[in-house]
N, C-alpha and C. Protein backbone atom coordinates (compact mmCIF):
# COMPACT_ATOMS: atom_id res chain seq x y z
N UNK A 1 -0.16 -22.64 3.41
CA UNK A 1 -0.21 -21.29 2.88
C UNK A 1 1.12 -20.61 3.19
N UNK A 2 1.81 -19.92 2.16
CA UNK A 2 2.88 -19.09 2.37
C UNK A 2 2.88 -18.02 3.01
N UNK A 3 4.21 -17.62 3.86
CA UNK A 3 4.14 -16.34 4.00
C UNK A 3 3.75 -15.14 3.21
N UNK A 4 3.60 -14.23 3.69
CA UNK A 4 3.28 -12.50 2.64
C UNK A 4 4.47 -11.70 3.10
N UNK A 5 5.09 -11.37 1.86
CA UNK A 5 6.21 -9.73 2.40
C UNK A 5 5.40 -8.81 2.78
N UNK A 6 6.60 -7.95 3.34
CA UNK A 6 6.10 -6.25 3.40
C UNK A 6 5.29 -6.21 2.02
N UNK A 7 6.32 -6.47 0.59
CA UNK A 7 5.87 -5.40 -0.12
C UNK A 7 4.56 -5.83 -0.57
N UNK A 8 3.92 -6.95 -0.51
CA UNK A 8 3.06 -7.86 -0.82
C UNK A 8 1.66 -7.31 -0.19
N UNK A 9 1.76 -7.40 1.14
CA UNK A 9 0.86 -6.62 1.73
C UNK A 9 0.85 -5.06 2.03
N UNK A 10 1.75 -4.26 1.65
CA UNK A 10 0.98 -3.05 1.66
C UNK A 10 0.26 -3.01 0.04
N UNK A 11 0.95 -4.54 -1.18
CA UNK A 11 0.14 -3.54 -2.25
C UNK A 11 -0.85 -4.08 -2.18
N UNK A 12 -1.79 -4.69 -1.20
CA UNK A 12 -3.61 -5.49 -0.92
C UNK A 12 -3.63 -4.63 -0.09
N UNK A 13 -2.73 -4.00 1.43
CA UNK A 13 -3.70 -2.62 1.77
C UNK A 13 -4.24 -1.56 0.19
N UNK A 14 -3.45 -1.49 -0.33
CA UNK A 14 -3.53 -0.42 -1.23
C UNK A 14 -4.70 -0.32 -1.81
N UNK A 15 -4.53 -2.00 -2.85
CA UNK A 15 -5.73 -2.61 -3.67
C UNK A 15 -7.07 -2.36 -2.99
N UNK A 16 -6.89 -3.18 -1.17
CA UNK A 16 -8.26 -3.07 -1.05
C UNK A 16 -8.50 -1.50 -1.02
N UNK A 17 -8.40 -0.12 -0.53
CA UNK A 17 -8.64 0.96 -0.44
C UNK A 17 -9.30 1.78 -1.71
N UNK A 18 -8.45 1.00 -3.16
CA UNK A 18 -9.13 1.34 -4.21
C UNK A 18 -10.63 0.54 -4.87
N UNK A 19 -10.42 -0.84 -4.10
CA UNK A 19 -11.72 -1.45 -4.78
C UNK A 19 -12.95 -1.02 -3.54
N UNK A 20 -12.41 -0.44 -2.63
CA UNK A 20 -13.17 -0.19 -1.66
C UNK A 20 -14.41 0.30 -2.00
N UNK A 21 -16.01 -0.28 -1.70
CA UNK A 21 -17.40 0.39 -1.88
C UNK A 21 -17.29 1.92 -0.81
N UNK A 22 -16.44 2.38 -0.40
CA UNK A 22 -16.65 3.39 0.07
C UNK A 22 -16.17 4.36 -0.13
N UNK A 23 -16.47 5.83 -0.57
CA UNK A 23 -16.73 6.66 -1.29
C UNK A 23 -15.43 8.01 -0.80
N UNK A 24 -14.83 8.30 -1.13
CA UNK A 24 -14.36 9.15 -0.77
C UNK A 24 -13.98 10.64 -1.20
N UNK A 25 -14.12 11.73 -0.82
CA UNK A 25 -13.95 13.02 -1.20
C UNK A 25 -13.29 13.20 -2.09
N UNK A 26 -12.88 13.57 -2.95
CA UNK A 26 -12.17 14.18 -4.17
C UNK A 26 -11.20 15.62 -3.60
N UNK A 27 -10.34 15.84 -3.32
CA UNK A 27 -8.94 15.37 -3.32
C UNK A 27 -8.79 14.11 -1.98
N UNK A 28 -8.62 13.07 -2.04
CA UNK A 28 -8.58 12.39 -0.38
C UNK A 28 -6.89 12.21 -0.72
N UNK A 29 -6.31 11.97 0.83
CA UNK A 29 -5.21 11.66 0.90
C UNK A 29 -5.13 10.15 1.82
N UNK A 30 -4.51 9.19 1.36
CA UNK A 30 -4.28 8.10 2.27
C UNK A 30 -2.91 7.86 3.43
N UNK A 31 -2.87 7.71 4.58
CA UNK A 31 -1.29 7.88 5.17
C UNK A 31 -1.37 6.53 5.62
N UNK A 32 -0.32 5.77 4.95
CA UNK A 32 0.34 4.62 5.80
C UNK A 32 1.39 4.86 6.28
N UNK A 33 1.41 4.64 7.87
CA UNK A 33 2.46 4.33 8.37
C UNK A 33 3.02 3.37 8.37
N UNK A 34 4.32 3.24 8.36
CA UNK A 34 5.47 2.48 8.11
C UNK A 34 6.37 2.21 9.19
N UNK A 35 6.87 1.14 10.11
CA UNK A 35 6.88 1.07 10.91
C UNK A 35 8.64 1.29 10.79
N UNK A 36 9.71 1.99 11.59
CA UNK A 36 11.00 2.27 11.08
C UNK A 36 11.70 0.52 10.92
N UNK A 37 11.21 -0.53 11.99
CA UNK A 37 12.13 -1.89 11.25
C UNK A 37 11.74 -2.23 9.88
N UNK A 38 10.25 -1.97 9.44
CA UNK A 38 10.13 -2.54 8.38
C UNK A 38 10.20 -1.63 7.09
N UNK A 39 10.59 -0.17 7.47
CA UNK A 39 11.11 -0.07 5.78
C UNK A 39 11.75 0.25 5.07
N UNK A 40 12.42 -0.60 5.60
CA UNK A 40 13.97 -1.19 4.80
C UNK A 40 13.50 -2.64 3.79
N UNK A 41 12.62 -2.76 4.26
CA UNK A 41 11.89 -4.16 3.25
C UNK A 41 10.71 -4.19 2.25
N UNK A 42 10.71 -2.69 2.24
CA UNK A 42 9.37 -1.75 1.36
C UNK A 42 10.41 -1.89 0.27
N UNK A 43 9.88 -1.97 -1.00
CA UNK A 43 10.63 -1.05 -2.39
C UNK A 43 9.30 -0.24 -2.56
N UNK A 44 9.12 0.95 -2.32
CA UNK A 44 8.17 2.25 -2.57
C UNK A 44 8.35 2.25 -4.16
N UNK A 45 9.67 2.70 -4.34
CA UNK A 45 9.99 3.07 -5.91
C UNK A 45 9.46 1.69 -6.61
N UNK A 46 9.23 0.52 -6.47
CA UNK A 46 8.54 -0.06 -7.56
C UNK A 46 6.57 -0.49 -7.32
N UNK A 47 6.51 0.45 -6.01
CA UNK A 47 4.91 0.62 -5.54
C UNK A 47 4.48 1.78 -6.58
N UNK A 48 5.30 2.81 -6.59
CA UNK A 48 5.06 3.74 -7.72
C UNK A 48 5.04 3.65 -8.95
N UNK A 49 6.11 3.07 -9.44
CA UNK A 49 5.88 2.79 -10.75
C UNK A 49 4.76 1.66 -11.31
N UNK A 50 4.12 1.15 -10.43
CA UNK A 50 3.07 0.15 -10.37
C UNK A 50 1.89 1.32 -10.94
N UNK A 51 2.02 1.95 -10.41
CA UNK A 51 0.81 3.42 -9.95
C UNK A 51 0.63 3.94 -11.72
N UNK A 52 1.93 4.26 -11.53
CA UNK A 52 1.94 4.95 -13.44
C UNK A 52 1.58 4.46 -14.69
């Protein structure tokens, strides 16, 4: 089995949070922290445009 990137696994944190059976308030906010070595190895800007 291969390794996983950063960007790989925050977008299955993400995924799982949305397929998640558990219910959440209407406005909810999610906060991931980001640890300062690793994000420099995030691309956010193409986590977003994923989003749109």
């Amino acid at each position: 089995m291969g390794d996983i990137n950063e960007n790989e696994l925050l977008r299955i944190m993400i995924w799982t949070f949305k397929v998640s059976k558990i219910k959440f308030e209407y406005p909810a906010d999610l906060s991931i922290i980001i640890h300062p070595d690793k994000i420099d190895k995030i691309d956010i800007f193409s986590l977003k445009e994923e989003e749109e």
